[in-house]
N, C-alpha and C. Protein backbone atom coordinates (compact mmCIF):
# COMPACT_ATOMS: atom_id res chain seq x y z
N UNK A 1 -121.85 -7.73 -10.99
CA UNK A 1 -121.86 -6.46 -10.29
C UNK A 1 -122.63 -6.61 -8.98
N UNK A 2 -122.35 -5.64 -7.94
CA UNK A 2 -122.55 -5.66 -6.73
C UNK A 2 -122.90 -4.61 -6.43
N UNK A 3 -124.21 -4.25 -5.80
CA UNK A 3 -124.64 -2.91 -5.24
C UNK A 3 -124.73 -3.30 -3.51
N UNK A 4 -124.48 -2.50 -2.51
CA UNK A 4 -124.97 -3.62 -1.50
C UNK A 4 -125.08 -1.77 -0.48
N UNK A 5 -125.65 -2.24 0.71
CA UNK A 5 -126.29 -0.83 1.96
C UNK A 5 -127.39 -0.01 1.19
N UNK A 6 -128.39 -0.89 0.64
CA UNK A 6 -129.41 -0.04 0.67
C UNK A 6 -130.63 -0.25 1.17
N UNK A 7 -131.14 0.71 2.22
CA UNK A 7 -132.43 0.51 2.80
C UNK A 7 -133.79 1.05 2.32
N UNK A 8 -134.77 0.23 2.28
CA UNK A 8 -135.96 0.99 1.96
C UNK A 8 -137.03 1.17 3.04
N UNK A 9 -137.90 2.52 3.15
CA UNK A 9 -138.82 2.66 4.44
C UNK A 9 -140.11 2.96 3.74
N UNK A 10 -140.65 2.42 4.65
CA UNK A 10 -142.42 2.20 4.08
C UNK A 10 -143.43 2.96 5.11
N UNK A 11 -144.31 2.75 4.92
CA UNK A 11 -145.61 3.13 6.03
C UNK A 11 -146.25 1.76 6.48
N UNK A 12 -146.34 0.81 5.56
CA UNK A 12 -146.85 -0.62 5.97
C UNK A 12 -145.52 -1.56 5.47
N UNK A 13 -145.47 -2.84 5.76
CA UNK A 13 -145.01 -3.93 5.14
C UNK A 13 -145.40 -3.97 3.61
N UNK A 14 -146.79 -4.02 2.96
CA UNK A 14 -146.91 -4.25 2.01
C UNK A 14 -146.45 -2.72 1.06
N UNK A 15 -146.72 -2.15 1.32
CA UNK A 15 -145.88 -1.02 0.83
C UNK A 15 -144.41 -0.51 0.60
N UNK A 16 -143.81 -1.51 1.61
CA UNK A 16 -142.12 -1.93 1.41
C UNK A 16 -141.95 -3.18 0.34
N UNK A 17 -142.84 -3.80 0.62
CA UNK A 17 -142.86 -4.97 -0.61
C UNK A 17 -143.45 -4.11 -1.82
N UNK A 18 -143.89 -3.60 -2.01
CA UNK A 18 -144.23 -2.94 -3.72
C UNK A 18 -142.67 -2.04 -3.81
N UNK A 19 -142.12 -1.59 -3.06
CA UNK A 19 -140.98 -0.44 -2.83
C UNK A 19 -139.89 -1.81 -3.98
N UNK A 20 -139.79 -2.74 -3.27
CA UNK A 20 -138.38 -3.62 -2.86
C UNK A 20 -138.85 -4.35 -4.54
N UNK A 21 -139.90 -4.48 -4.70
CA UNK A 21 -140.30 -5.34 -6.43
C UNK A 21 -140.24 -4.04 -7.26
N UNK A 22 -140.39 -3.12 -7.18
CA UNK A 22 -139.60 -2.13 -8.14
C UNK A 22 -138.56 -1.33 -8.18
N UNK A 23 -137.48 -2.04 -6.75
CA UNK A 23 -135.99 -1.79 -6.79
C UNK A 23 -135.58 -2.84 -7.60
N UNK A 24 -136.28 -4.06 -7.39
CA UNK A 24 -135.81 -5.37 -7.71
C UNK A 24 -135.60 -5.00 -9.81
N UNK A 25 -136.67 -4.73 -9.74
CA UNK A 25 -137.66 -4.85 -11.84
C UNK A 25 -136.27 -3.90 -11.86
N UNK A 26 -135.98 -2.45 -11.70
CA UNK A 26 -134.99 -1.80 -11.68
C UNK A 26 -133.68 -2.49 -11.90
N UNK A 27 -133.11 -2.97 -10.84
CA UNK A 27 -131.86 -3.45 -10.79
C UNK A 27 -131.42 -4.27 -11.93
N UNK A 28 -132.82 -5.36 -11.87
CA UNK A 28 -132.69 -6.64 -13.21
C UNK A 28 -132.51 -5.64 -14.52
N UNK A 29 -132.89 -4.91 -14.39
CA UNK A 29 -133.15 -4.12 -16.26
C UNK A 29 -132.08 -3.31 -16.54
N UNK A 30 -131.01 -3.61 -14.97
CA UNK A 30 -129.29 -2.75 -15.98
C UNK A 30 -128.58 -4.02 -15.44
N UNK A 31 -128.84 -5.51 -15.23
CA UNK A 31 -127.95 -6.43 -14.99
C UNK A 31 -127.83 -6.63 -13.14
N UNK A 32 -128.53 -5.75 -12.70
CA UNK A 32 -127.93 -6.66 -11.35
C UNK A 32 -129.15 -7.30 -10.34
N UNK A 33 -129.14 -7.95 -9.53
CA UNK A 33 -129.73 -8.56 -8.67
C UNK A 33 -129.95 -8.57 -7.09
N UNK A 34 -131.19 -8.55 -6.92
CA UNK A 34 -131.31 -8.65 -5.54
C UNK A 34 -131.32 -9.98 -5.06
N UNK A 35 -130.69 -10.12 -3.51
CA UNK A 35 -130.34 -11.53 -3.57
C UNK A 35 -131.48 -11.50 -2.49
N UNK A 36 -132.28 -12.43 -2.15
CA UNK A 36 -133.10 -12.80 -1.48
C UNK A 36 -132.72 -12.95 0.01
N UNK A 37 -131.54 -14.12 -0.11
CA UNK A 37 -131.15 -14.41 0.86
C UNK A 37 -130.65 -13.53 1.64
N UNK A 38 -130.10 -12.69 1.14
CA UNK A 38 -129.59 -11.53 1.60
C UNK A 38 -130.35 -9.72 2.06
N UNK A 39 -131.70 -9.71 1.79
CA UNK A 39 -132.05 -9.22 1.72
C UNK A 39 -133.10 -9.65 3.27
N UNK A 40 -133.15 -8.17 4.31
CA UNK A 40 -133.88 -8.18 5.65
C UNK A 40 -134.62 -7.22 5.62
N UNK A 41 -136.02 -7.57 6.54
CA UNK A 41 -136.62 -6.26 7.06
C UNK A 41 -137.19 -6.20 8.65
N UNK A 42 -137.09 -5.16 8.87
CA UNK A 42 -137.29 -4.66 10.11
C UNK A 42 -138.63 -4.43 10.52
N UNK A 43 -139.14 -4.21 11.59
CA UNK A 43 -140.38 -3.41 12.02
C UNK A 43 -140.39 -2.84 13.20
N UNK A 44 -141.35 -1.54 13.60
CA UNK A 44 -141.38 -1.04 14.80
C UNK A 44 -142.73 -1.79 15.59
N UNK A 45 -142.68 -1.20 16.46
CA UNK A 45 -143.70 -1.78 17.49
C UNK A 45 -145.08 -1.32 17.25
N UNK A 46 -145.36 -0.71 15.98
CA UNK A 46 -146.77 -0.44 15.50
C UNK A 46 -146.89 -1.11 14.69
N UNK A 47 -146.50 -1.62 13.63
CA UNK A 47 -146.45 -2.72 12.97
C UNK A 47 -146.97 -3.84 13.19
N UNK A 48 -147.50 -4.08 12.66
CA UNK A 48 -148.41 -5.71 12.86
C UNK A 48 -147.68 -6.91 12.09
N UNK A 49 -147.83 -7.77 12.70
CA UNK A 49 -147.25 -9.08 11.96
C UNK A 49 -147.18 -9.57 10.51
N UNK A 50 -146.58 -9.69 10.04
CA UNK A 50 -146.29 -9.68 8.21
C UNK A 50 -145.28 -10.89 8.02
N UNK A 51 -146.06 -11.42 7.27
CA UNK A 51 -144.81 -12.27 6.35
C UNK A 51 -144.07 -11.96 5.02
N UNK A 52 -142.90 -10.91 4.92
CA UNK A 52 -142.46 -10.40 3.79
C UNK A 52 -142.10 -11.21 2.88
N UNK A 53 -142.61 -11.14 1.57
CA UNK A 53 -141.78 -11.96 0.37
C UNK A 53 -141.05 -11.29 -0.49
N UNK A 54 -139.95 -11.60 -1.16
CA UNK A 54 -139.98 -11.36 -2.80
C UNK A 54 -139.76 -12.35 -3.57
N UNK A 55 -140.61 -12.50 -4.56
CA UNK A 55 -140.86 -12.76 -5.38
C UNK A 55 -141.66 -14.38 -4.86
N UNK A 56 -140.70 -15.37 -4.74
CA UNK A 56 -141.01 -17.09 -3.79
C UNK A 56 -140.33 -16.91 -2.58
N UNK A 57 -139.45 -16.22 -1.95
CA UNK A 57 -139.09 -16.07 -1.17
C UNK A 57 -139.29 -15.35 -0.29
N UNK A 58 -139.19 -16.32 1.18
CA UNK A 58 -139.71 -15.27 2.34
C UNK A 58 -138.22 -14.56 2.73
N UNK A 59 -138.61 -13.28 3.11
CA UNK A 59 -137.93 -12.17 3.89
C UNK A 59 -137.44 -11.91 5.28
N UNK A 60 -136.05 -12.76 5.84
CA UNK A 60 -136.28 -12.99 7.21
C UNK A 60 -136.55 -11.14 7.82
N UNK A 61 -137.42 -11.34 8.89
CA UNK A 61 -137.34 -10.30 9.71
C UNK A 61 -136.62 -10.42 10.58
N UNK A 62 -135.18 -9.05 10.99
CA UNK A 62 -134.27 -8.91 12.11
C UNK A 62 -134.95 -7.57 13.13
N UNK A 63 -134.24 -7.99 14.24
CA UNK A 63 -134.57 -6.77 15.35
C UNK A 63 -133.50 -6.24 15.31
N UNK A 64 -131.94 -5.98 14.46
CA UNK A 64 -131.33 -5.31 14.34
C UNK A 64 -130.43 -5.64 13.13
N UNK A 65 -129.94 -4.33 12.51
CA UNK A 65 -128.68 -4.49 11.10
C UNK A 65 -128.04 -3.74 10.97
N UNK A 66 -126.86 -4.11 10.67
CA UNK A 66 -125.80 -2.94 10.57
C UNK A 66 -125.47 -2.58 9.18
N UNK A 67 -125.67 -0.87 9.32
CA UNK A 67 -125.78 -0.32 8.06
C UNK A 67 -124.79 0.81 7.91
N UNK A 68 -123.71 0.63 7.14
CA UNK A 68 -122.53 1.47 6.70
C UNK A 68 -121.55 1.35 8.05
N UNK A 69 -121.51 0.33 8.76
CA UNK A 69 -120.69 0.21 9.64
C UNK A 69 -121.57 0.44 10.88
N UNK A 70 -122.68 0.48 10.79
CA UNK A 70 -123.75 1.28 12.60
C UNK A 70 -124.55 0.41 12.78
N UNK A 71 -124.47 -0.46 13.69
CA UNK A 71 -125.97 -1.28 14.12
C UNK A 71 -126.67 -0.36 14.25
N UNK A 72 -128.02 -1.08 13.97
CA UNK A 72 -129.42 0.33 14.17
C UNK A 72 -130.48 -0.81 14.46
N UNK A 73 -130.94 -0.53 15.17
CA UNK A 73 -132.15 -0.91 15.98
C UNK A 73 -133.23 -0.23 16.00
N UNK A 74 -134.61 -0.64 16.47
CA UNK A 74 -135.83 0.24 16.47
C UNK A 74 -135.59 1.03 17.99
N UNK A 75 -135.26 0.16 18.90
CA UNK A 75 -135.29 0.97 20.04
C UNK A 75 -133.80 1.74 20.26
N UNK A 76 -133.22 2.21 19.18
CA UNK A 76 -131.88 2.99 19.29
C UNK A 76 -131.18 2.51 20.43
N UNK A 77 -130.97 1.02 21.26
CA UNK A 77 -130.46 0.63 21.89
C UNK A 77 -128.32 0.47 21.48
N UNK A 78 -127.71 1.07 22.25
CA UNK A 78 -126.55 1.61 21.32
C UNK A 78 -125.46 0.12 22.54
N UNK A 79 -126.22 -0.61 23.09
CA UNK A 79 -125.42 -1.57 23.76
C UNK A 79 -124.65 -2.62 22.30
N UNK A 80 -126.01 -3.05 21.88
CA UNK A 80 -125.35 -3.68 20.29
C UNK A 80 -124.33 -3.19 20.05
N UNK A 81 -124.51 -1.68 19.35
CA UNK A 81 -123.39 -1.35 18.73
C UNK A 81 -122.19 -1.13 19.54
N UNK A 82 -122.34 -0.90 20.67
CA UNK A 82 -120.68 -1.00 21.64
C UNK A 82 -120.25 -2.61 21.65
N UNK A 83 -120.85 -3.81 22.05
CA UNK A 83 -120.87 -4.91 21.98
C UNK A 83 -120.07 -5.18 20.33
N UNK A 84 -120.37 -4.45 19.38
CA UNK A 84 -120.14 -4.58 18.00
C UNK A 84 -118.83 -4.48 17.91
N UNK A 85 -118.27 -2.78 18.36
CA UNK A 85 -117.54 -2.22 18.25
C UNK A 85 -116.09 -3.05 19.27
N UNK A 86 -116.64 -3.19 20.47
CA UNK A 86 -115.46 -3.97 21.30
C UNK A 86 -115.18 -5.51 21.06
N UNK A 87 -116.11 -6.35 20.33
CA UNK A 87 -115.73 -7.37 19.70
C UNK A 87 -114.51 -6.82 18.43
N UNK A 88 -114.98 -6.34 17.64
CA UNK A 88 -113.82 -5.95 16.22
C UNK A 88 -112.72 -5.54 17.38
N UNK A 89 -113.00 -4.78 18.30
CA UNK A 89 -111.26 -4.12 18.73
C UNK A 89 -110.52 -5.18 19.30
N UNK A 90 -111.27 -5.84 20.05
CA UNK A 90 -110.33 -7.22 20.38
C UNK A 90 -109.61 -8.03 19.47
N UNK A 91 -110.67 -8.04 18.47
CA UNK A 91 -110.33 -9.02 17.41
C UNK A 91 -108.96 -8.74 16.29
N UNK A 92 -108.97 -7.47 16.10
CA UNK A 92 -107.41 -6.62 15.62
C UNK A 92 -106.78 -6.47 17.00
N UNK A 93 -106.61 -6.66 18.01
CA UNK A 93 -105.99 -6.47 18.82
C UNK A 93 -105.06 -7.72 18.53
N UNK A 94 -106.22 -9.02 19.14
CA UNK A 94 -105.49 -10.12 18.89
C UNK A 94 -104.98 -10.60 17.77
N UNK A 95 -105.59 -10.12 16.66
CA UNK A 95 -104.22 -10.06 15.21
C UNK A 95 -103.34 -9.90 15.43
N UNK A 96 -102.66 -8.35 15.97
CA UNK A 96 -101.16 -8.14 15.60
C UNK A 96 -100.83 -8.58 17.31
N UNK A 97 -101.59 -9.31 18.38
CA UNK A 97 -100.88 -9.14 19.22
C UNK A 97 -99.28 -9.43 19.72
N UNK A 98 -99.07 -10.50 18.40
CA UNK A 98 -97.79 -11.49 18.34
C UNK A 98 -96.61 -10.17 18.43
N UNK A 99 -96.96 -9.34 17.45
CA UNK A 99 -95.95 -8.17 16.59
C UNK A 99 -95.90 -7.10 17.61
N UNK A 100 -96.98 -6.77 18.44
CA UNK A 100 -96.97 -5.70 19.72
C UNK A 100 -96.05 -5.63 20.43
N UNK A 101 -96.18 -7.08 21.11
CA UNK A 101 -95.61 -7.48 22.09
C UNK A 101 -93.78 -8.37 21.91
N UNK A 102 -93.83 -8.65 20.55
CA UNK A 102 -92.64 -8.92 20.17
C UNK A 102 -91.45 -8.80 19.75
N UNK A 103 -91.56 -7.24 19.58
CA UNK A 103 -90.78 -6.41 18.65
C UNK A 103 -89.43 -6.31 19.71
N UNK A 104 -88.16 -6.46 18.34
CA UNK A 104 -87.08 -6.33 18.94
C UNK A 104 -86.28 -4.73 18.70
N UNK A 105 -85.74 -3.90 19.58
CA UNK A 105 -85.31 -3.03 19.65
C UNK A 105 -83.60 -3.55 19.12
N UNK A 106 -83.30 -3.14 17.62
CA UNK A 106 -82.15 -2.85 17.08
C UNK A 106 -80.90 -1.97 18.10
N UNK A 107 -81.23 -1.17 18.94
CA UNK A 107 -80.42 -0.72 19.60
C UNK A 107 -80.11 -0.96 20.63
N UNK A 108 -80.73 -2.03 21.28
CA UNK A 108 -80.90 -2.49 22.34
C UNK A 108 -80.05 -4.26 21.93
N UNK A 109 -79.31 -4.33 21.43
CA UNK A 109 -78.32 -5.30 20.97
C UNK A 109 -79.33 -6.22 20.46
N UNK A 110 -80.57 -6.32 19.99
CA UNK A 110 -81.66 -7.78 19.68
C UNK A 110 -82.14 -7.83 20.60
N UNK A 111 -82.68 -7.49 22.03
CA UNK A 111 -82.94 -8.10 22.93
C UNK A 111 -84.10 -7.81 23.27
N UNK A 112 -85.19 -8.28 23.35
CA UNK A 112 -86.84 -8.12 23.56
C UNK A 112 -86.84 -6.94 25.00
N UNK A 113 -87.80 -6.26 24.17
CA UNK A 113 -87.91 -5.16 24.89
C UNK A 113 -89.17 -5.14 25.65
């Protein structure tokens, strides 16, 4: 099983780490797992330097993650998420571009339109 988009917010680092070891004790005690590797934390600019763990593992810290489809950042900088957004549109663009641009009009005797 797979739980996955959930964030936790603290007042300190170590207080997100007590948060995240009793999501963790939680999860294990109906079968599922937090994956380490997979698991990030953030900080704002009041925040002091921390090395997050769980359990043996360190916690990389990101300056940005996208959550339910939204990059989010501390400084609500929304360039990411346009940068985000116009990479994917290109990227389905250039999927079907073959089929866009290829399509034959039946009434038009077969002949590329």
């Amino acid at each position: 099983m797979f739980a996955d988009d959930v964030v936790l917010i603290g007042d300190d680092p170590s207080a997100l780490e007590l948060s995240l070891k009793i999501l963790s004790d939680a999860a294990r005690s109906i079968g599922l797992e937090i994956h380490p590797g997979k698991t990030k934390w953030m900080k704002n600019a009041f925040t002091r330097d921390y090395c997050s763990r769980m359990e043996a593992s360190v916690i990389e810290e990101v300056s940005s993650y996208v959550y339910l489809g939204q990059a989010i950042t501390m400084s609500n900088d929304l360039s990411i998420e346009i940068g985000r957004r116009r990479r994917a549109g290109w990227a389905t663009f250039n999927k079907y571009r073959g089929s866009l641009f290829s399509c034959t009009d039946k009434e038009q005797n077969g002949k590329n339109v």
